[in-house]
Protein backbone atom coordinates (compact mmCIF):
# COMPACT_ATOMS: atom_id res chain seq x y z
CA UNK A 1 -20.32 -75.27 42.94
CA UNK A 2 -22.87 -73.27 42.20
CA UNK A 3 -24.50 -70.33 43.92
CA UNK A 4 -27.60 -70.37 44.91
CA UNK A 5 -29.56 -67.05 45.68
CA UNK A 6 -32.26 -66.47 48.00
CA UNK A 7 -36.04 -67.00 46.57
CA UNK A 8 -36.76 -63.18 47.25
CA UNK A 9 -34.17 -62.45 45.21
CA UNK A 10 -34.73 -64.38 42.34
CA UNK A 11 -38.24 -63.22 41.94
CA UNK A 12 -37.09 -59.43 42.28
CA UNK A 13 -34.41 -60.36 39.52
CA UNK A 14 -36.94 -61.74 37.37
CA UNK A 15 -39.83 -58.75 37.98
CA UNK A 16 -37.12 -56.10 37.06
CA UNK A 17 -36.68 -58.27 33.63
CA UNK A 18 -40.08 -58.94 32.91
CA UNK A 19 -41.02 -55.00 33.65
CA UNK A 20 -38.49 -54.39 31.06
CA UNK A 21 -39.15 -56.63 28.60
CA UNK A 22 -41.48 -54.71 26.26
CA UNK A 23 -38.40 -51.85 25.94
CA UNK A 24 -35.71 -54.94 24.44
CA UNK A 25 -35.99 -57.00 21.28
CA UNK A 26 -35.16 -60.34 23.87
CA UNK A 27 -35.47 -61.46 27.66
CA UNK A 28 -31.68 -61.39 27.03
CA UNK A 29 -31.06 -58.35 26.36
CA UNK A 30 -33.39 -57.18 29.36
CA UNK A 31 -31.71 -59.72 31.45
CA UNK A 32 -28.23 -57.76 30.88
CA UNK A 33 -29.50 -54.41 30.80
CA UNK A 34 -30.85 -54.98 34.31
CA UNK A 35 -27.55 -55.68 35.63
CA UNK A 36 -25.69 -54.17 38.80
CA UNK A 37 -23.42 -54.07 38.11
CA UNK A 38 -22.62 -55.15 34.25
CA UNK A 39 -20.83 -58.63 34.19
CA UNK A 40 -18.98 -59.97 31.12
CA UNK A 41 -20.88 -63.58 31.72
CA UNK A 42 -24.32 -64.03 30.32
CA UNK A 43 -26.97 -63.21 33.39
CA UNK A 44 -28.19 -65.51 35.10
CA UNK A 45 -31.62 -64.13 35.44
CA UNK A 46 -32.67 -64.92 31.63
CA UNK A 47 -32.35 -69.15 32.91
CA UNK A 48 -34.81 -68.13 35.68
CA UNK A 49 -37.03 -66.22 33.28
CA UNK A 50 -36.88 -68.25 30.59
CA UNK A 51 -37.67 -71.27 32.61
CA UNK A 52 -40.80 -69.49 34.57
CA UNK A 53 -42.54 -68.27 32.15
C-alpha cells in the first residue's frame, strides 16, 4: 500500500525542490537535501518533480 499525501503537501515538497534546484547538480540531489528528516530511501519528491515538470 502506498501512501498517499495530501495535495498541499506535495506542492510544498516540490516548491522547496524546485527553489533549490539551481544550488544541486540534479532534482535528486535537491530532492534529498530537502529532507526532514534524512531517509536512507530515495525521496519521493524527485517522482513528483520529475513527473510535473
Amino acid at each position: 500500500m502506498t501512501k498517499r499525501y495530501p495535495p498541499e503537501v506535495r506542492e510544498k515538497a516540490v516548491r522547496l525542490v524546485l527553489e533549490r534546484l539551481d544550488e544541486f547538480e540534479s532534482a535528486y540531489a535537491a530532492a534529498r537535501a530537502t529532507e526532514d528528516p534524512p531517509s536512507s530511501q530515495p525521496p519521493t519528491v524527485i517522482n513528483v518533480t520529475t513527473h510535473n515538470s
